[in-house]
N, C-alpha and C. Protein backbone atom coordinates (compact mmCIF):
# COMPACT_ATOMS: atom_id res chain seq x y z
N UNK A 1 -17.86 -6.96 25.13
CA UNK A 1 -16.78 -7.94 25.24
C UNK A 1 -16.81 -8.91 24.05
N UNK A 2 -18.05 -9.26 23.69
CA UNK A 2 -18.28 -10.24 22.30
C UNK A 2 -17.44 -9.54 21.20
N UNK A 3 -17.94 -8.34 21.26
CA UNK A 3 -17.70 -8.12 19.78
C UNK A 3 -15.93 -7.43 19.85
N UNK A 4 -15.44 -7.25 21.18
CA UNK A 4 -14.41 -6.85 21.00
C UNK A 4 -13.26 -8.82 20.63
N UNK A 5 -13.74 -9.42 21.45
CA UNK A 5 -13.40 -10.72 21.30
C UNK A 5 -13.14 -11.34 19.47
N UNK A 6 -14.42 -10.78 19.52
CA UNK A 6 -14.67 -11.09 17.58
C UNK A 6 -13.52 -10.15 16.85
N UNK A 7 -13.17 -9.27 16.78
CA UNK A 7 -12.61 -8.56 16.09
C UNK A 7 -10.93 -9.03 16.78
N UNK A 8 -10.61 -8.94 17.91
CA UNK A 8 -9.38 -9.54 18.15
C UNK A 8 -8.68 -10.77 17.44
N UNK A 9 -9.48 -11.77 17.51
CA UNK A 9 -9.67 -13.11 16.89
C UNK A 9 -9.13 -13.09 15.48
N UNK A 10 -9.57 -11.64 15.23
CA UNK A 10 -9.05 -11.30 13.21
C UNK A 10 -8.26 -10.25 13.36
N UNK A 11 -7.79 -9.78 14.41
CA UNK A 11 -6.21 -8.95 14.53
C UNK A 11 -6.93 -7.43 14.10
N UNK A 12 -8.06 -7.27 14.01
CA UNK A 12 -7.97 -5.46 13.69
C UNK A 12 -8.84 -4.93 15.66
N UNK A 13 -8.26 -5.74 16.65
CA UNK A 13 -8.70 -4.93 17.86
C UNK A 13 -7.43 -5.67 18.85
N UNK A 14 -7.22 -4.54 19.70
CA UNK A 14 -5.97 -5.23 20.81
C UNK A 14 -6.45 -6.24 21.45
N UNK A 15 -5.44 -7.42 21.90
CA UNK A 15 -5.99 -8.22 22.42
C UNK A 15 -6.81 -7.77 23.69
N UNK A 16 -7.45 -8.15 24.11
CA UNK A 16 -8.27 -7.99 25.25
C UNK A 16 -7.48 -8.94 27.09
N UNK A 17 -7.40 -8.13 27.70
CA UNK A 17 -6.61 -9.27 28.81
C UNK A 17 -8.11 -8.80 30.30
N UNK A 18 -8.46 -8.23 30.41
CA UNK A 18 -9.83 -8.16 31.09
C UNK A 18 -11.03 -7.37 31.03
N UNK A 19 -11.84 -7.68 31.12
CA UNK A 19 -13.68 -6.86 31.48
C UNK A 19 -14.51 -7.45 32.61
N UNK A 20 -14.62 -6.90 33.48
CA UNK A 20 -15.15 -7.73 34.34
C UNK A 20 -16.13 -6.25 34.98
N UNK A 21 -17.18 -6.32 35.37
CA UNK A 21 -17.77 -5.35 36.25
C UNK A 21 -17.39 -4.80 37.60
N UNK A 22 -16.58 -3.97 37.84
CA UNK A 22 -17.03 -3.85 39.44
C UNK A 22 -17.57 -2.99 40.66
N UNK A 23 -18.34 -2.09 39.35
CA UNK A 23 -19.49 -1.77 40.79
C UNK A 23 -20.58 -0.97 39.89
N UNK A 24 -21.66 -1.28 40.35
CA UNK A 24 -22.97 -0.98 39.54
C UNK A 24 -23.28 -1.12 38.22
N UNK A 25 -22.95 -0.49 37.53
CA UNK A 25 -23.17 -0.66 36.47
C UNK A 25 -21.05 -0.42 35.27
N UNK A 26 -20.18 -0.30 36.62
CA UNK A 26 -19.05 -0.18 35.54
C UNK A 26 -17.95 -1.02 35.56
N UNK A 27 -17.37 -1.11 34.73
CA UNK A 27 -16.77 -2.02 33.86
C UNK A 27 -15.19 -1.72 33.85
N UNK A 28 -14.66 -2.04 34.18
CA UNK A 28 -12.75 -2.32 34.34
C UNK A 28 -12.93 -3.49 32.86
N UNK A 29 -12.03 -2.67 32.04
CA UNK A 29 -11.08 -3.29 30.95
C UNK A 29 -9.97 -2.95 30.65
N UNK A 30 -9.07 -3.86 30.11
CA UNK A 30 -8.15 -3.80 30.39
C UNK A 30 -7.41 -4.57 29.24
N UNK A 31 -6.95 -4.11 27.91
CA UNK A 31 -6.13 -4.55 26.62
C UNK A 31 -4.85 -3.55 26.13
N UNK A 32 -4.36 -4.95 25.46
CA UNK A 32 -2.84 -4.29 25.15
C UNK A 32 -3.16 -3.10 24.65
N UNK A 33 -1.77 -2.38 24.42
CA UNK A 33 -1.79 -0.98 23.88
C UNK A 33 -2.06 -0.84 22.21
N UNK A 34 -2.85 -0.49 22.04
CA UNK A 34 -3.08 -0.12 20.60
C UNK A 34 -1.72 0.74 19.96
N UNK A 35 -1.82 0.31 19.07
CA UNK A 35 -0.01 0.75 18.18
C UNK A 35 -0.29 1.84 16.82
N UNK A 36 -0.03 3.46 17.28
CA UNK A 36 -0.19 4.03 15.91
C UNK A 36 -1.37 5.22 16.75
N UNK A 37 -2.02 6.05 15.80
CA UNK A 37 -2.63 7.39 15.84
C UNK A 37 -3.83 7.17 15.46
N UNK A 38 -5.01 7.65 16.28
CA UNK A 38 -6.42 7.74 16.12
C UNK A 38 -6.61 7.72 14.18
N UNK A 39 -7.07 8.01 13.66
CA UNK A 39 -7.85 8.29 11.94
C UNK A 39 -7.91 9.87 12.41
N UNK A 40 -8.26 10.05 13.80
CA UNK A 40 -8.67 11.49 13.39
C UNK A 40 -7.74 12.12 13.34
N UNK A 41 -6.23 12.37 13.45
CA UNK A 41 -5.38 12.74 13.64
C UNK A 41 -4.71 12.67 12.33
N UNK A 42 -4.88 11.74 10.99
CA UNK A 42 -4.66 12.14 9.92
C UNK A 42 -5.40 13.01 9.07
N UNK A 43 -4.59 13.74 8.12
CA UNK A 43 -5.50 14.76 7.34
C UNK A 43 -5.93 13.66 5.89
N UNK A 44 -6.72 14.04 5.40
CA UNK A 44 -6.93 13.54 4.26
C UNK A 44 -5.87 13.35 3.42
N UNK A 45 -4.86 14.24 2.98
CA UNK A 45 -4.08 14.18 1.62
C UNK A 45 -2.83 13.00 2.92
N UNK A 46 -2.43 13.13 4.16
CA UNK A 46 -1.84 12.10 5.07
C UNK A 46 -2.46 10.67 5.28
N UNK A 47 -3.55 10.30 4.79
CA UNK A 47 -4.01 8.92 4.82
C UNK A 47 -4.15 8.62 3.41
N UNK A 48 -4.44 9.40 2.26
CA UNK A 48 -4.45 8.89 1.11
C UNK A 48 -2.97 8.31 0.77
N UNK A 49 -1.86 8.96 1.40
CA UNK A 49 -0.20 8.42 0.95
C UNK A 49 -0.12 7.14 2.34
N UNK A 50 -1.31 7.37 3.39
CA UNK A 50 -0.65 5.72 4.32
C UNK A 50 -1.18 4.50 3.32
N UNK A 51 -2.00 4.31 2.15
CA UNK A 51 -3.05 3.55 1.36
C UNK A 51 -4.17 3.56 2.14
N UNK A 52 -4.92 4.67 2.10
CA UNK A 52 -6.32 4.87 2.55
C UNK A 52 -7.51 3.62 2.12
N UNK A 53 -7.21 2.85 0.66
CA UNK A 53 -7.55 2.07 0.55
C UNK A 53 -7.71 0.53 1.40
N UNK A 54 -6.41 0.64 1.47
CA UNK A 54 -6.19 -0.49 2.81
C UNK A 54 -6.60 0.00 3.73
N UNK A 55 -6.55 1.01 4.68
CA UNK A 55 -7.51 1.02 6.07
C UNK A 55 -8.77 0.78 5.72
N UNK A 56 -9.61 1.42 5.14
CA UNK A 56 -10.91 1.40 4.68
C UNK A 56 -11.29 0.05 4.61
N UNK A 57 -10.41 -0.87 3.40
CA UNK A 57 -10.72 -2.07 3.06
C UNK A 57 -10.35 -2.91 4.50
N UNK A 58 -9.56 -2.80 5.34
CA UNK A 58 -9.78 -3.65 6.72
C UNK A 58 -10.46 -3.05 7.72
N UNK A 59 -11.47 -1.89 7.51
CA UNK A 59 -12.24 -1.65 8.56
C UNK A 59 -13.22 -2.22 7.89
N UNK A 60 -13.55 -2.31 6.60
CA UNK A 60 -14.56 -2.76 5.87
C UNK A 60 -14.87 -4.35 6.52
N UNK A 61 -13.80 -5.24 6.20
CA UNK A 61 -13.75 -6.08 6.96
C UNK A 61 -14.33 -6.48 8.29
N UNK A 62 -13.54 -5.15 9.23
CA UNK A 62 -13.92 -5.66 10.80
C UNK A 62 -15.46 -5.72 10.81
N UNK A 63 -16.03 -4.78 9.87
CA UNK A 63 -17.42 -4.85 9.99
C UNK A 63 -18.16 -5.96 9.88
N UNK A 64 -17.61 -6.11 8.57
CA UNK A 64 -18.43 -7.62 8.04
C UNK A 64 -18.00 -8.55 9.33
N UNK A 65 -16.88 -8.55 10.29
CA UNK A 65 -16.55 -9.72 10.85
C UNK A 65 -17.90 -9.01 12.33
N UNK A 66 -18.31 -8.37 12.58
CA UNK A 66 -19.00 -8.53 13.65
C UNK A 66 -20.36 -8.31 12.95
N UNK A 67 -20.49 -7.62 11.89
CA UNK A 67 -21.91 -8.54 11.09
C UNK A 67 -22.38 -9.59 10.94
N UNK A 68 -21.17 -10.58 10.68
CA UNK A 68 -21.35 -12.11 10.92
C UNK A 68 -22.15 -12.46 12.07
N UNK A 69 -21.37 -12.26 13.04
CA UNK A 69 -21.61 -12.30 14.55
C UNK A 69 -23.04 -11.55 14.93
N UNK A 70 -23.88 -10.90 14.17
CA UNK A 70 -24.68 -9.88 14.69
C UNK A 70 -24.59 -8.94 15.94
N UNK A 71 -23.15 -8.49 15.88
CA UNK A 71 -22.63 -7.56 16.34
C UNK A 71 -22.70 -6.26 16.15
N UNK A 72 -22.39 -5.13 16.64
CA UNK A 72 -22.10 -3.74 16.35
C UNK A 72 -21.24 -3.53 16.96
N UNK A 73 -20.52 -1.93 16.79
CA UNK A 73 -19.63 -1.64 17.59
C UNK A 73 -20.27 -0.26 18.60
N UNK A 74 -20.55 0.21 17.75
CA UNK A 74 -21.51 1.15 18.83
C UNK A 74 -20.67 2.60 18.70
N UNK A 75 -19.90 2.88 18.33
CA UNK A 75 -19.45 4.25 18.21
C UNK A 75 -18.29 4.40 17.95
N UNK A 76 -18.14 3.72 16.08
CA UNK A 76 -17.37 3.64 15.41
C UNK A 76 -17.33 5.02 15.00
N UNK A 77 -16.44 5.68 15.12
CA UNK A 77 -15.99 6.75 14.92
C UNK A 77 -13.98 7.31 14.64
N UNK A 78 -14.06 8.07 14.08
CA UNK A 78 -12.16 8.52 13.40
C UNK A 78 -11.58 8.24 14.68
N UNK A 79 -11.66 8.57 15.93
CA UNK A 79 -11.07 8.10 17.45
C UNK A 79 -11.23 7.25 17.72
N UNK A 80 -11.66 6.23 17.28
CA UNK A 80 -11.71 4.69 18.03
C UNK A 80 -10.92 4.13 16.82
N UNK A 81 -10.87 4.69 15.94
CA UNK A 81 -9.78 3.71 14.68
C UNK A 81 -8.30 4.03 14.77
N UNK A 82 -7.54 3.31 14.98
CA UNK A 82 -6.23 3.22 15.34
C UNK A 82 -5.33 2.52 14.00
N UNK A 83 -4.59 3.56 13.33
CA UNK A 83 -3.94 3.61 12.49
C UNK A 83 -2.41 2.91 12.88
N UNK A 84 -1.67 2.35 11.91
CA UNK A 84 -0.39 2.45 12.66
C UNK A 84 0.71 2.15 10.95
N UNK A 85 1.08 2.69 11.10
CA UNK A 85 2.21 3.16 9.56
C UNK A 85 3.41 2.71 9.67
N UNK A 86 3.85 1.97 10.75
CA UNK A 86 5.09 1.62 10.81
C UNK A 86 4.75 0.44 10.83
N UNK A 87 3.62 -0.44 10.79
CA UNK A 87 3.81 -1.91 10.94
C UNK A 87 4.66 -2.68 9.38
N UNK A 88 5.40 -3.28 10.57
CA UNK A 88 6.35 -3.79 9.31
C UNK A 88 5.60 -4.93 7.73
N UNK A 89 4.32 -4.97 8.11
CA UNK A 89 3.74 -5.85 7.42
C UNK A 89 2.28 -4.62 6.53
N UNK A 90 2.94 -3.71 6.56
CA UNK A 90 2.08 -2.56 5.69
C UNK A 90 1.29 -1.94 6.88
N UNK A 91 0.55 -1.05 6.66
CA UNK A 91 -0.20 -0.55 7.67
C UNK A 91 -1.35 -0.77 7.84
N UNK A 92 -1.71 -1.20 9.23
CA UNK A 92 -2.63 -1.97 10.23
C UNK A 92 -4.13 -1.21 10.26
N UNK A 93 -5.02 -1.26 10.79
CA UNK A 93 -5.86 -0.41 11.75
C UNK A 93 -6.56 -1.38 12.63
N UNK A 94 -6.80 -0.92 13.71
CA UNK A 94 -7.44 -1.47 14.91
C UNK A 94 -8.88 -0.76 15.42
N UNK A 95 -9.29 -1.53 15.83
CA UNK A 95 -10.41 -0.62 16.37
C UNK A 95 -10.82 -0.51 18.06
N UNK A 96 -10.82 0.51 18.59
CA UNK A 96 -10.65 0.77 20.11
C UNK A 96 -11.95 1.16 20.74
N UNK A 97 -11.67 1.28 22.16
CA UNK A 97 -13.54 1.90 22.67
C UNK A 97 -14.43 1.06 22.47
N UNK A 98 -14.51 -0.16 23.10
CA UNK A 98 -15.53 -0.76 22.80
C UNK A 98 -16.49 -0.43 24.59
N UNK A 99 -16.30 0.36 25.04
CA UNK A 99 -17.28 0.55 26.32
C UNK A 99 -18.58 0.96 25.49
C-alpha cells in the first residue's frame, strides 16, 4: 500500500481508493482503472514509435521515487506496466500489481 501510495502521489500508478485485509492473510484492493495496454503487449519496433524513451525514462523515475522511500515493487515486470498512447499529454505509463 506504501509504495503503491508513493508512486500515485507522482501519477505513474492508479489512484488507489482501497486495501484493507479481510480474511487471513488476503487483501481486497481496489483502484481506478489503469488506461492503455500491459508493455507486454507491445512489440519492440511498436514501442520504439510510442517514444520508448519516454516510458523507460518515467519508469526510470517511478523507481527512483520508491527508492527514495526505500521501497520496492516486487514484481516489476512487462504486465504490471501499463502503457497508454492516447494520453493527450504524450504517452503515460503506470505501474499495476502491487499485491
Amino acid at each position: 500500500e506504501a509504495a503503491h501510495d508513493c508512486l500515485a502521489a507522482e501519477n505513474p500508478a492508479p489512484k488507489l481508493h482501497l486495501c484493507q485485509p479481510v480474511f487471513g492473510k488476503f487483501v481486497i484492493v481496489v483502484m481506478e482503472c489503469a488506461k492503455g495496454h500491459p508493455l507486454s503487449k507491445f512489440s519492440a519496433a511498436a514501442l520504439y514509435a510510442l517514444a520508448k524513451p519516454t516510458v523507460f525514462g518515467q519508469l526510470e523515475k517511478a523507481i527512483d521515487v520508491l527508492e527514495k522511500h526505500e521501497l520496492v515493487h516486487g514484481d516489476l515486470r512487462a504486465p504490471n506496466i501499463v502503457v497508454d498512447s492516447g494520453n493527450p499529454q504524450g504517452v503515460a505509463m503506470s505501474i499495476v500489481n502491487f499485491d
